[in-house]
N, C-alpha and C. Protein backbone atom coordinates (compact mmCIF):
# COMPACT_ATOMS: atom_id res chain seq x y z
N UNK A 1 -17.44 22.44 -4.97
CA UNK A 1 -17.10 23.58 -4.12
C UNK A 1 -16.37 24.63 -4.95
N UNK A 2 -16.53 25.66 -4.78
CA UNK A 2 -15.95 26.93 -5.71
C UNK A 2 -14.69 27.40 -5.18
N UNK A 3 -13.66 27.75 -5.67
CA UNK A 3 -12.24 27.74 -5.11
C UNK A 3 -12.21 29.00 -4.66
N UNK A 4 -11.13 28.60 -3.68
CA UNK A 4 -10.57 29.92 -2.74
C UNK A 4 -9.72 30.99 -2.74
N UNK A 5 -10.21 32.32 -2.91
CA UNK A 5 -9.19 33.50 -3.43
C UNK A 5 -9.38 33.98 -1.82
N UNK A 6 -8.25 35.01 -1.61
CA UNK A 6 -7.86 35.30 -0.61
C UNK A 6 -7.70 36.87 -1.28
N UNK A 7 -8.02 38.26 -0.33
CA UNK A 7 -7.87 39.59 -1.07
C UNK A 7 -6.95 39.98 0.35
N UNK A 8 -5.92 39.98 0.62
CA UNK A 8 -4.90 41.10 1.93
C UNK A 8 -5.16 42.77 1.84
N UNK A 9 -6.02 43.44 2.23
CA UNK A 9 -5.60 44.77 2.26
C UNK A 9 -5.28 44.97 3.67
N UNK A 10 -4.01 46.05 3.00
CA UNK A 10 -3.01 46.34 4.03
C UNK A 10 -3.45 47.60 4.50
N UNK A 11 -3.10 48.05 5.55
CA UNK A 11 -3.33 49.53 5.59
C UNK A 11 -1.47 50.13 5.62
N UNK A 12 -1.50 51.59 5.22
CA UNK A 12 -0.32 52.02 5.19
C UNK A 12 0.78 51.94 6.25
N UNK A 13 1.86 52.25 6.84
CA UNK A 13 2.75 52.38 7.84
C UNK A 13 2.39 53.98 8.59
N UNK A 14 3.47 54.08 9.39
CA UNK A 14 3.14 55.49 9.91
C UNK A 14 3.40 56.53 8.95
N UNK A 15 2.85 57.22 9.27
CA UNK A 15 3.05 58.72 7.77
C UNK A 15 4.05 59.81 9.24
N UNK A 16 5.29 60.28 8.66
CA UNK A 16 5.89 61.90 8.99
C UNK A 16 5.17 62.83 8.74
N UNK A 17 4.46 62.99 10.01
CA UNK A 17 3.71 64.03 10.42
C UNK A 17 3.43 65.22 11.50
N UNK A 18 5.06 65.43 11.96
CA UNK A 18 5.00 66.11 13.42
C UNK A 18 4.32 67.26 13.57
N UNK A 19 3.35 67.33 12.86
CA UNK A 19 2.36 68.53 13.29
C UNK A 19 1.09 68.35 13.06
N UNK A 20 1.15 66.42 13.52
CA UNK A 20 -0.40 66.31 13.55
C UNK A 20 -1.63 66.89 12.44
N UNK A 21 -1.32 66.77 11.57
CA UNK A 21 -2.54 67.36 10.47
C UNK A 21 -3.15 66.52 10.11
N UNK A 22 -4.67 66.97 10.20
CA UNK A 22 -5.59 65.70 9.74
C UNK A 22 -5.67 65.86 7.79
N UNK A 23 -4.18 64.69 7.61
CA UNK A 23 -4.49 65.10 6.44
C UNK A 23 -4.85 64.54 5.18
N UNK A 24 -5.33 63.15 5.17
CA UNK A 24 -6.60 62.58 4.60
C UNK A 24 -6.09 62.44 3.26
N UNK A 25 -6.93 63.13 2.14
CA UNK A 25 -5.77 62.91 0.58
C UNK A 25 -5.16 63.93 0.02
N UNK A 26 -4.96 64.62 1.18
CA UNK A 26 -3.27 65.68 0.70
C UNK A 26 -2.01 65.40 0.35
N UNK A 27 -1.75 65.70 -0.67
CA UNK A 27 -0.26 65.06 -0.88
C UNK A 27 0.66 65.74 -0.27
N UNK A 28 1.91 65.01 -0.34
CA UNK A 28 3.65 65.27 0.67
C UNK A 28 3.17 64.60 1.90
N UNK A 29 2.31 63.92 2.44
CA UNK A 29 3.03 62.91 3.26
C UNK A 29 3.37 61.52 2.91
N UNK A 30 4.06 61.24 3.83
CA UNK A 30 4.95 60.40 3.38
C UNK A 30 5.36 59.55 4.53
N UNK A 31 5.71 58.42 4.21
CA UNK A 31 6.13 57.13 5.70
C UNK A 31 7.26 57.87 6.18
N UNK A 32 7.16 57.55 7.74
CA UNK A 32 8.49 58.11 8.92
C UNK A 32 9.05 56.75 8.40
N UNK A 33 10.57 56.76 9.38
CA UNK A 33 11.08 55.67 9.31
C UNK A 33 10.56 54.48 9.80
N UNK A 34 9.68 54.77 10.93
CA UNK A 34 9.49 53.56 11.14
C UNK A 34 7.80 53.06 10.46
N UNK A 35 6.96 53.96 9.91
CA UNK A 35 6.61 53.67 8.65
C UNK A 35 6.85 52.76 7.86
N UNK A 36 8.24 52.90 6.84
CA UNK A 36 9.12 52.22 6.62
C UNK A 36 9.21 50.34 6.95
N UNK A 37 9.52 50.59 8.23
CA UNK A 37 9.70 49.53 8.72
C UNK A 37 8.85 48.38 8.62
N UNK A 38 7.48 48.82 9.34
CA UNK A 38 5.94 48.65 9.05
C UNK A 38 5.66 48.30 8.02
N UNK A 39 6.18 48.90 6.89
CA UNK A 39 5.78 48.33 5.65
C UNK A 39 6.78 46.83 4.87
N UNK A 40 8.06 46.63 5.32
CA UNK A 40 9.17 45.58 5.43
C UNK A 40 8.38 44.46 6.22
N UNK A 41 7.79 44.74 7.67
CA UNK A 41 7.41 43.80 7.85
C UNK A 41 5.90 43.31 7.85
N UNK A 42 5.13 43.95 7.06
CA UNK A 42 4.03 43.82 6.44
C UNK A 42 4.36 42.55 5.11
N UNK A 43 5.65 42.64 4.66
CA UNK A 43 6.44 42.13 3.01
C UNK A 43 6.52 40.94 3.84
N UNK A 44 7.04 41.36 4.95
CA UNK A 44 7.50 39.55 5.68
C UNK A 44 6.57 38.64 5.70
N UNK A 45 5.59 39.71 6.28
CA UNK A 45 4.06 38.24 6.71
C UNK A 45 3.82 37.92 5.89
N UNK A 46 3.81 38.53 4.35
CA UNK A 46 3.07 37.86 3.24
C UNK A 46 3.94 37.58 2.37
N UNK A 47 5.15 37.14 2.52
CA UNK A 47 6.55 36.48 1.84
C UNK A 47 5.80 34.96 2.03
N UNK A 48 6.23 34.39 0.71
CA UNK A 48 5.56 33.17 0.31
C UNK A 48 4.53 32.72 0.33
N UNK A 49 3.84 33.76 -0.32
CA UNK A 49 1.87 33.41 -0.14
C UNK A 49 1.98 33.77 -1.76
N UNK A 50 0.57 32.39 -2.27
CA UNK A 50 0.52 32.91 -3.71
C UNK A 50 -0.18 33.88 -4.34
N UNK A 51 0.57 34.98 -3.58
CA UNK A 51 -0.23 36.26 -4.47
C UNK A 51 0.66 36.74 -5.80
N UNK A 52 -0.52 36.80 -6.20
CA UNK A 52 0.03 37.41 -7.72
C UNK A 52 -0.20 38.82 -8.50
N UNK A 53 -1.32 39.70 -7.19
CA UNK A 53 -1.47 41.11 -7.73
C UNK A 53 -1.09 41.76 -6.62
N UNK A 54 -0.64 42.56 -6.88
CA UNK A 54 -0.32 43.84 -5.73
C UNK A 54 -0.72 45.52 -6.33
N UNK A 55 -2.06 45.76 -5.35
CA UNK A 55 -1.94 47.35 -5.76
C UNK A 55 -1.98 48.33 -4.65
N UNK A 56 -2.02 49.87 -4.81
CA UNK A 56 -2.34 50.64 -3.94
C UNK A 56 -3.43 51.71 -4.03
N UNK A 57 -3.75 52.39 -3.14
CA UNK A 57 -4.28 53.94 -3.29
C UNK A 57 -3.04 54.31 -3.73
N UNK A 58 -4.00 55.83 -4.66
CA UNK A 58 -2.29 56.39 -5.31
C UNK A 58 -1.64 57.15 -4.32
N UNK A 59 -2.48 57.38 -3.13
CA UNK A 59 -1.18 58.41 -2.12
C UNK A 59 -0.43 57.90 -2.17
N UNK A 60 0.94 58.61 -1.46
CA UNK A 60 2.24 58.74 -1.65
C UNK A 60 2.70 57.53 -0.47
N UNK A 61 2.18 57.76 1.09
CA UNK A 61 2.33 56.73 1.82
C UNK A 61 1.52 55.21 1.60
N UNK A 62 0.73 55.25 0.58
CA UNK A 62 0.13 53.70 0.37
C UNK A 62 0.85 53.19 -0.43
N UNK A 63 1.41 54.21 -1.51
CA UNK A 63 2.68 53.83 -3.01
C UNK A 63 3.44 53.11 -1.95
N UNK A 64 4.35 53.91 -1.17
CA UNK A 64 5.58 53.37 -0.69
C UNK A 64 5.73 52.13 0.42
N UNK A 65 4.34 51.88 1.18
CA UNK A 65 4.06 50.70 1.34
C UNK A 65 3.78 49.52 0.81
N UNK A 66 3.60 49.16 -0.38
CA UNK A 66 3.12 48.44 -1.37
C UNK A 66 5.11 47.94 -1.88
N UNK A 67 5.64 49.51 -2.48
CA UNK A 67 6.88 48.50 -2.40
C UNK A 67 7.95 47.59 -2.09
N UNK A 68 8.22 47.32 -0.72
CA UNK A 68 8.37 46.16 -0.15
C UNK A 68 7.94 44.95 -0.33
N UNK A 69 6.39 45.38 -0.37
CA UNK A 69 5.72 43.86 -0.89
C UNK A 69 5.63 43.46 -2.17
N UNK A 70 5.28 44.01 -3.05
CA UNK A 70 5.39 43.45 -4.33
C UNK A 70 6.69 43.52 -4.98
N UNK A 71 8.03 43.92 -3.86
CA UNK A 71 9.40 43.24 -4.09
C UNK A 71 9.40 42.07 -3.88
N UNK A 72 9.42 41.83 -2.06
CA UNK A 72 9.56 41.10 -1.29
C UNK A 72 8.59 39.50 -2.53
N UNK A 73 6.92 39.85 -3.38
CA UNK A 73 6.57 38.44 -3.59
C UNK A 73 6.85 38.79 -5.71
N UNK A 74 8.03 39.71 -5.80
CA UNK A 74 7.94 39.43 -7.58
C UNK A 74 7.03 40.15 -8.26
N UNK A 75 6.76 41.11 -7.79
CA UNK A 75 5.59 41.86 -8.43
C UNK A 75 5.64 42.99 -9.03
N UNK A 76 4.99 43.40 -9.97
CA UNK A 76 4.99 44.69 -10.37
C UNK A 76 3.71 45.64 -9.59
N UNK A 77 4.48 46.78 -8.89
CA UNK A 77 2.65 47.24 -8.58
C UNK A 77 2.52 47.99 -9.06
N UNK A 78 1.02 48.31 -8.40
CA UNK A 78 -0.47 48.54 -9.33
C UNK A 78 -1.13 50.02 -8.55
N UNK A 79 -1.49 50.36 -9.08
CA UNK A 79 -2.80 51.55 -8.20
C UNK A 79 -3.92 51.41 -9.00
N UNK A 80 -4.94 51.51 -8.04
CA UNK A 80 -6.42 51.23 -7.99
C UNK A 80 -6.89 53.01 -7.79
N UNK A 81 -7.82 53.46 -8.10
CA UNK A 81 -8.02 54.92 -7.65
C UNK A 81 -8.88 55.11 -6.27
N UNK A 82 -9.66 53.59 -6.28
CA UNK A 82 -10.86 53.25 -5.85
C UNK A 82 -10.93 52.95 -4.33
N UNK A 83 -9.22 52.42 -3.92
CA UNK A 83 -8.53 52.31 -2.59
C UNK A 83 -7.67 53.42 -1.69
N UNK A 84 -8.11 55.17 -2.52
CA UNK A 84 -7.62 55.87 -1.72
C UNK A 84 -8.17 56.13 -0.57
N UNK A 85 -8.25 56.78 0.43
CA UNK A 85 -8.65 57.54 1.46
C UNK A 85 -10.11 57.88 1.47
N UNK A 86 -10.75 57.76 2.25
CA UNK A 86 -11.99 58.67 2.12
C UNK A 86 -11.68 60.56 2.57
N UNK A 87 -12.87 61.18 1.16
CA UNK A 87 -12.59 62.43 1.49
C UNK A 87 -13.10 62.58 2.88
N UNK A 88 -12.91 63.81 3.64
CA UNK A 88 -13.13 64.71 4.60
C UNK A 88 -13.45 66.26 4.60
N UNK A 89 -13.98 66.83 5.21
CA UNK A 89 -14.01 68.42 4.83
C UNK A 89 -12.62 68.99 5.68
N UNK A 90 -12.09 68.03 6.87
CA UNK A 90 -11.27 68.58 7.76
C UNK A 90 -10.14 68.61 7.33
N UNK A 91 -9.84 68.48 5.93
CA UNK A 91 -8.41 68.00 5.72
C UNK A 91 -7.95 69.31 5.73
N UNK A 92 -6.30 68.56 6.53
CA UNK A 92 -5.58 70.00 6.74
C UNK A 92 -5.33 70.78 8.09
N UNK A 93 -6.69 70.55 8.98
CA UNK A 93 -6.94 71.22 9.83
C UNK A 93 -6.19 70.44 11.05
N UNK A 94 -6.43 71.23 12.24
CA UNK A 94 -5.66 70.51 13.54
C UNK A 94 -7.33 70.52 14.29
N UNK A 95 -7.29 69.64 15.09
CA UNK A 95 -8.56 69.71 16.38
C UNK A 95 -9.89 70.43 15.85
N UNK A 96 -10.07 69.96 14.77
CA UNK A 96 -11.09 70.23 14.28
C UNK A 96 -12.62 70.28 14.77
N UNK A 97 -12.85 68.84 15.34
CA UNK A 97 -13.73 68.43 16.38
C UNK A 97 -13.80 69.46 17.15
N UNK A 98 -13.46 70.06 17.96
CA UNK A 98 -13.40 71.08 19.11
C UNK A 98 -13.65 72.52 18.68
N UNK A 99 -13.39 72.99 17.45
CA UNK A 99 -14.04 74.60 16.82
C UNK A 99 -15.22 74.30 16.74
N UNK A 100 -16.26 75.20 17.52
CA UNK A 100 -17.66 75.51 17.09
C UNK A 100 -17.90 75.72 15.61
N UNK A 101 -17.04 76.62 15.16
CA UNK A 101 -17.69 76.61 13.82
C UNK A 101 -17.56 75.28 12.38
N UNK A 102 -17.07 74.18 13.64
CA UNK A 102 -17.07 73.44 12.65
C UNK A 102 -18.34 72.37 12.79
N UNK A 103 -18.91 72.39 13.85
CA UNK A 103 -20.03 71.99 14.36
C UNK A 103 -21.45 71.49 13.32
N UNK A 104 -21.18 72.14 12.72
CA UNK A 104 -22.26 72.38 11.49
C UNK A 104 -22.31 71.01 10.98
N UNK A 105 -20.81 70.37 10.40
CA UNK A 105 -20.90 69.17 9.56
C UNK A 105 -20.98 68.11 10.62
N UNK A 106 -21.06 68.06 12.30
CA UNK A 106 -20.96 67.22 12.89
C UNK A 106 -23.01 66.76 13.22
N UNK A 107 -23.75 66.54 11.91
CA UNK A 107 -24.87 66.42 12.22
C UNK A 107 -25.50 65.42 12.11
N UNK A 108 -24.82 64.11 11.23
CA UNK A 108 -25.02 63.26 11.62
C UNK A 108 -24.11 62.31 11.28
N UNK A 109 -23.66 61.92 12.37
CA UNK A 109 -22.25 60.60 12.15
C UNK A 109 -22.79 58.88 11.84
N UNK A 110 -24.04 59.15 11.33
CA UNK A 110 -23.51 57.67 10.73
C UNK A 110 -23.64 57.68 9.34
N UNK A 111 -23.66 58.83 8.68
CA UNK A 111 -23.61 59.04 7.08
C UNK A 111 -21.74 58.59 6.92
N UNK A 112 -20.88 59.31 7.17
CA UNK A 112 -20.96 60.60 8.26
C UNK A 112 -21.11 62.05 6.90
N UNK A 113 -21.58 62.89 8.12
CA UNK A 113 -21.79 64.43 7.57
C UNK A 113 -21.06 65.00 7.33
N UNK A 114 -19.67 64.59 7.76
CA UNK A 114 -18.20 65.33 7.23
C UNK A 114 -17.44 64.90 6.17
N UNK A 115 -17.90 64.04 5.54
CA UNK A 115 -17.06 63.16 4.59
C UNK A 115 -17.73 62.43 3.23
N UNK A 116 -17.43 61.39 2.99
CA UNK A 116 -17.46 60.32 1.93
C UNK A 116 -18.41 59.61 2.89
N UNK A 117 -19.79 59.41 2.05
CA UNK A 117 -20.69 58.45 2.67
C UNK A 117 -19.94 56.85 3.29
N UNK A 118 -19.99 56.20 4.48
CA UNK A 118 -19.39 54.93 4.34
C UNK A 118 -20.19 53.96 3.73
N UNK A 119 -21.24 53.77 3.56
CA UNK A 119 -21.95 53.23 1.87
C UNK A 119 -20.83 52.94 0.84
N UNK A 120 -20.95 54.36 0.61
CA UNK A 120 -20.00 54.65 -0.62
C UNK A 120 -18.42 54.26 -1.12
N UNK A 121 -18.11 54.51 0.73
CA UNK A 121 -16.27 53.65 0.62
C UNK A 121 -16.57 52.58 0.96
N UNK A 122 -17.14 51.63 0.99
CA UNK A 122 -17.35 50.47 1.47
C UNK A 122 -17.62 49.76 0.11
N UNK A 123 -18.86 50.41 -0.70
CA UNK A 123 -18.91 50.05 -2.32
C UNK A 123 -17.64 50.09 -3.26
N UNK A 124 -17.08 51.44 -2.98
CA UNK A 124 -15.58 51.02 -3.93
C UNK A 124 -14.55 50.22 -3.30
N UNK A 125 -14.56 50.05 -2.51
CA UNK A 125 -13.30 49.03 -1.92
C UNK A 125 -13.55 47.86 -2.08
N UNK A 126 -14.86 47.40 -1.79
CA UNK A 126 -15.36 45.92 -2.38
C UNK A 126 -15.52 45.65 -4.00
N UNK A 127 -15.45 46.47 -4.62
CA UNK A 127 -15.39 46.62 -6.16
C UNK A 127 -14.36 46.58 -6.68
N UNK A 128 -12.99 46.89 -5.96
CA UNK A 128 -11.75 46.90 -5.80
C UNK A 128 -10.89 45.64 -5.41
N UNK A 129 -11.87 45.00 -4.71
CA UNK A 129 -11.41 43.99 -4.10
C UNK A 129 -11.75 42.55 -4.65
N UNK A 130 -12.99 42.75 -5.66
CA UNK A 130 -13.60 41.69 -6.64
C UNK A 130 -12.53 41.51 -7.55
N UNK A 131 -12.67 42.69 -8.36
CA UNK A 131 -11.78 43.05 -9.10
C UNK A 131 -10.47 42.12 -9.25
N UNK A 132 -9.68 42.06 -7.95
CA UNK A 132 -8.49 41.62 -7.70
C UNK A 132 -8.60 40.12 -7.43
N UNK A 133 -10.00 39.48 -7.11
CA UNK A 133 -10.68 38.45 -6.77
C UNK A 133 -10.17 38.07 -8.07
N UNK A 134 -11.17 38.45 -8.76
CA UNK A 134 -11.35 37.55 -10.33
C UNK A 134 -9.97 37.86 -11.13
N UNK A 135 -9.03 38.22 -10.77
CA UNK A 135 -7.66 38.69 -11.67
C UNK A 135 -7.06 37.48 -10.87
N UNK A 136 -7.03 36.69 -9.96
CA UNK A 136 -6.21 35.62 -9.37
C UNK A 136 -7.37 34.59 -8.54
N UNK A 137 -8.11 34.47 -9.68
CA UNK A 137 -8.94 33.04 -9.06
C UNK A 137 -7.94 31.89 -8.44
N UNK A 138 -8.16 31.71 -7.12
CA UNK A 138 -8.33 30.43 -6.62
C UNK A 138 -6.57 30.92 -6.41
N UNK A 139 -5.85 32.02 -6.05
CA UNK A 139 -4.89 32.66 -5.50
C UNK A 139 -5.32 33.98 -4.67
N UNK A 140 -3.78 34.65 -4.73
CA UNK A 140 -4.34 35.95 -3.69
C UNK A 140 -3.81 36.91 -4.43
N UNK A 141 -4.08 38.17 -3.82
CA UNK A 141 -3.79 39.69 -4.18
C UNK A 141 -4.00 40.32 -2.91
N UNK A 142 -2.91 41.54 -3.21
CA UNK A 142 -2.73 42.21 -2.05
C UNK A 142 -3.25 44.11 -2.37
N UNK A 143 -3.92 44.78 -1.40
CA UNK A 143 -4.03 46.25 -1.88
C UNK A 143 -4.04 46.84 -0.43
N UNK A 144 -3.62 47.61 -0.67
CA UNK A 144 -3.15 48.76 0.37
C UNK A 144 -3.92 49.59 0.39
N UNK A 145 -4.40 50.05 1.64
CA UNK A 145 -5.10 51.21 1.55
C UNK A 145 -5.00 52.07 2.70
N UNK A 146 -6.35 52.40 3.21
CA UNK A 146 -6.11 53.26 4.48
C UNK A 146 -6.86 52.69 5.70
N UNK A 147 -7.16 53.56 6.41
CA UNK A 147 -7.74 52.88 8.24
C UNK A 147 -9.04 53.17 7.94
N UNK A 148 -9.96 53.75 7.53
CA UNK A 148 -11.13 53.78 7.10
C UNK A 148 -11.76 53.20 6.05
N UNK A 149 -11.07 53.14 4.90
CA UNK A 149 -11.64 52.24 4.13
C UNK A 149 -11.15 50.97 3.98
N UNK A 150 -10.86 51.13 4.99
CA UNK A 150 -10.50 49.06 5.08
C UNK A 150 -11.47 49.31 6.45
N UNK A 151 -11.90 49.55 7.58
CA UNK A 151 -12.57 49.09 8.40
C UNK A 151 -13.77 49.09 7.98
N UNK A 152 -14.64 49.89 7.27
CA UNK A 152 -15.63 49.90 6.82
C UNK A 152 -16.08 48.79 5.79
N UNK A 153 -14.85 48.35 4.88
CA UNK A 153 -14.85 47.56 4.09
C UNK A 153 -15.32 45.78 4.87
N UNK A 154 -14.20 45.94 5.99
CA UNK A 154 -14.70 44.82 7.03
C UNK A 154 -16.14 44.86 7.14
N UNK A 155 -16.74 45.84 7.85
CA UNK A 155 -18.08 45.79 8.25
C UNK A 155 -18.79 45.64 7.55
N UNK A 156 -18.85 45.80 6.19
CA UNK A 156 -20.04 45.29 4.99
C UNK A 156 -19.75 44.15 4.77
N UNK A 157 -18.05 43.27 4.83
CA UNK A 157 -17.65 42.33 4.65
C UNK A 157 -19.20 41.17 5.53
N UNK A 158 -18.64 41.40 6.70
CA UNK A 158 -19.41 40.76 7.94
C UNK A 158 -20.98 41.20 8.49
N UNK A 159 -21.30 41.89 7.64
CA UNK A 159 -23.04 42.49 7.14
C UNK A 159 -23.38 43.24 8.57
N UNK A 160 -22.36 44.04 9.47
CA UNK A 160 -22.44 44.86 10.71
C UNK A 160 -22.58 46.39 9.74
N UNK A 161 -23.36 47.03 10.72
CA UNK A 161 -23.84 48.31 10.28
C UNK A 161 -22.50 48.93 10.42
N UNK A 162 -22.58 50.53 9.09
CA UNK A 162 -20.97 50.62 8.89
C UNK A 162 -20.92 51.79 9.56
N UNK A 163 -21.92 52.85 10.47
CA UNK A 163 -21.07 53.79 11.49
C UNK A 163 -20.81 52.85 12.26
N UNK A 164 -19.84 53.67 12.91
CA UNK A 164 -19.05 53.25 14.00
C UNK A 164 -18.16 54.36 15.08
N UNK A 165 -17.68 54.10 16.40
CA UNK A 165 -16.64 55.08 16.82
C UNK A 165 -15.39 54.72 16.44
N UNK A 166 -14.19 55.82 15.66
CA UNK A 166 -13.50 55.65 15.33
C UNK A 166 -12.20 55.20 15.98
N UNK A 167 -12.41 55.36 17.10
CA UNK A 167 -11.60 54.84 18.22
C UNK A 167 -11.75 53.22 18.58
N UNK A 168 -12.43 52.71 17.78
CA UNK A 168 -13.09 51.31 18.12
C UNK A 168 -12.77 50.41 17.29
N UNK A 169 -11.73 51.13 16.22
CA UNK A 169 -11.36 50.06 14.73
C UNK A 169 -10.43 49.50 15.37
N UNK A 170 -10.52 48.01 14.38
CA UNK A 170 -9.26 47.26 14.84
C UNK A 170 -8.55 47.36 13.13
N UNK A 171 -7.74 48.09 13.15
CA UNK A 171 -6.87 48.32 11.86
C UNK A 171 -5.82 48.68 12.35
N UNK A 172 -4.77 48.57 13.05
CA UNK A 172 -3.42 49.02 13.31
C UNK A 172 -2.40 49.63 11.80
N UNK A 173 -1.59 50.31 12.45
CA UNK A 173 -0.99 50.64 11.07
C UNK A 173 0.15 48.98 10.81
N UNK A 174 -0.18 49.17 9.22
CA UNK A 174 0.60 47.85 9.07
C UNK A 174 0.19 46.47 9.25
N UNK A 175 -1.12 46.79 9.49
CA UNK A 175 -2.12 45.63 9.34
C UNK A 175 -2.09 44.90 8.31
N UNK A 176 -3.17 43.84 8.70
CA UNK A 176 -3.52 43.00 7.26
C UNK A 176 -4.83 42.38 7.48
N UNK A 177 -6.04 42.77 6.84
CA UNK A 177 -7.22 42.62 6.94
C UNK A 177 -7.59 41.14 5.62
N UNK A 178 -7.82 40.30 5.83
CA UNK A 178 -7.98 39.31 4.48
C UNK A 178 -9.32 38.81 4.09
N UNK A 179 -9.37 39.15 3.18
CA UNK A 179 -10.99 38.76 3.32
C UNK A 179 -10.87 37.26 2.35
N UNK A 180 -11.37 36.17 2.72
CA UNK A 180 -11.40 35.39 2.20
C UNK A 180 -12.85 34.51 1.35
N UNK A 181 -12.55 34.51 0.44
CA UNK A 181 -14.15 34.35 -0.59
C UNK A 181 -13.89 32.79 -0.76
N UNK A 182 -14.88 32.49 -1.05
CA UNK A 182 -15.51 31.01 -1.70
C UNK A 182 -16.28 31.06 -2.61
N UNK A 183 -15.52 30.92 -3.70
CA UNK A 183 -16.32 31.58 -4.97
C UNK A 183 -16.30 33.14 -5.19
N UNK A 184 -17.47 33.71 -5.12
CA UNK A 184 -17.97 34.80 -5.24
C UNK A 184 -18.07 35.72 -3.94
N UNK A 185 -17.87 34.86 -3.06
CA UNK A 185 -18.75 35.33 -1.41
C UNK A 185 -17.78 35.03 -0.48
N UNK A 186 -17.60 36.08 0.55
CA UNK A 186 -16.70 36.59 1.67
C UNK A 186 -17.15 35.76 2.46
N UNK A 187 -16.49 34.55 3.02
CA UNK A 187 -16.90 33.93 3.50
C UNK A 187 -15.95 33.48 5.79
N UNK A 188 -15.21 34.90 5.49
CA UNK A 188 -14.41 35.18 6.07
C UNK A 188 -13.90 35.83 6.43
N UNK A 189 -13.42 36.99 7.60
CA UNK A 189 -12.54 37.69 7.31
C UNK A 189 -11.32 37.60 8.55
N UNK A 190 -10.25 37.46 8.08
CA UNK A 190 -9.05 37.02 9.25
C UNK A 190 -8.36 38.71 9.43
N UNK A 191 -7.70 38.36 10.60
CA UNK A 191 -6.76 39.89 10.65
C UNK A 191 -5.25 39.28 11.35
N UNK A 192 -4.58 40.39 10.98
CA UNK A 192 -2.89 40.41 11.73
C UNK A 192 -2.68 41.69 11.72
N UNK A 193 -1.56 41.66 12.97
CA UNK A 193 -1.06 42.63 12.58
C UNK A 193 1.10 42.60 13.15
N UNK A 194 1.50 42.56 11.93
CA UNK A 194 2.87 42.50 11.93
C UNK A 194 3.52 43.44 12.45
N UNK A 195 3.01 44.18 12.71
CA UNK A 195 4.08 45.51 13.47
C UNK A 195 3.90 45.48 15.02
N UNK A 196 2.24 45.06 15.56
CA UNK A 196 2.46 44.47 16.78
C UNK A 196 1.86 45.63 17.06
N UNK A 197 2.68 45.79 18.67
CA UNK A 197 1.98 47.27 19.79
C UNK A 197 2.26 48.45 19.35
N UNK A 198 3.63 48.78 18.24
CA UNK A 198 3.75 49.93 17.27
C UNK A 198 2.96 50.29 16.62
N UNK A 199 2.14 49.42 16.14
CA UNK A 199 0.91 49.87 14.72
C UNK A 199 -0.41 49.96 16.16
N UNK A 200 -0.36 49.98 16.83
CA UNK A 200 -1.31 50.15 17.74
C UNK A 200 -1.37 51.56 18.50
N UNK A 201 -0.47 51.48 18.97
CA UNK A 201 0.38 53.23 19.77
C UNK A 201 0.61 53.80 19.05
N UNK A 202 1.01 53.64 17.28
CA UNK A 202 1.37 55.28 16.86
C UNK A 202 -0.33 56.36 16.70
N UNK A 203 0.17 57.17 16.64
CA UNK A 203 -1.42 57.82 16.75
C UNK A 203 -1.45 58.70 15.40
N UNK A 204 -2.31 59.15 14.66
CA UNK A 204 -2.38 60.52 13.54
C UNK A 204 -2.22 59.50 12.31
N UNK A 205 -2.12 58.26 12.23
CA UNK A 205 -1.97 57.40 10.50
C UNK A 205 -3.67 57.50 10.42
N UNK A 206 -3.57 57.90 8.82
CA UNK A 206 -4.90 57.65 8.25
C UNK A 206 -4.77 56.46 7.14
């Protein structure tokens, strides 16, 4: 039997954002406090598990989630480039969806037409996630990322077609998505989520 690695990607905490901006991989945001928190007890759930890599997307709110945890298990962390955000054309904008003239890129949502093919984030996050596979055979590693490219990442995980309505992910902020391999092959994928009905109700985390 081929031994068992375990990959945790986390998604970030809440990002300080009181003006709602869809803002995707813009830098200056950054975890609210209770963000923060989210990310402490993200460190908790995975306090005494043998992971031995910890990385992030380089945004600023995936950095600062990551440090708790690779305090909390002895780690030095890491950034991956490959676990940031998927682009968007909307970044920046408020209610984007709702301007006609933005209508144009809404032409077909299961590429999607506004963004980063999910093909495409689904290919680097699993490449990302090997990666971290084969750096702690037959242990774990942890990477942080975001609410889209970790749900998408699920769905290729579990061979389900990767549009979807975005209202329909199960990624809470402060999650923990695990994909668990046997050998080479995902032979699993478990979820938590440590923050509970908070990572559920906050609204605007990407």
């Amino acid at each position: 039997m081929a031994e068992t690695t375990i990959v945790h990607l986390v998604r970030h905490g809440e990002v300080h954002n009181p003006e709602h901006v869809l803002y995707g991989r813009l830098p200056g945001y950054r975890l609210s406090a209770l963000g923060e928190r989210m990310a402490e007890q993200a460190a908790a759930a995975l306090a005494g598990r043998d992971i031995r890599v910890a990385r992030s997307s380089p945004l600023e709110r995936a950095v600062q989630t990551l440090e708790p945890i690779a305090a909390t298990l002895g780690l030095e962390p890491g950034v991956d480039d490959r676990l940031i955000e998927s682009s968007n054309v909307f970044e920046g904008t408020h209610d984007a969806w709702r301007k006609p003239k933005n209508w144009r890129y809404l032409w077909n949502p299961t590429r999607p037409s506004w963004g980063e093919p999910y093909r495409a984030v689904a290919d680097r996050m699993l490449a990302a996630a090997a990666d971290a596979r084969d750096d702690v055979r037959g242990a774990e590693a942890v990477l942080v990322s975001h609410q889209l490219p970790i749900w998408v990442t699920r769905l290729a995980a579990q061979h389900h077609r990767l549009w979807h309505r975005p209202d329909r992910r199960e990624c809470a902020l402060g999650s923990i998505t695990s994909l668990v391999y046997d050998g080479e092959r995902i032979v699993r994928v478990d979820y938590a989520e440590p923050a509970g009905a908070a990572g559920r109700r906050t609204i605007g985390g990407a």
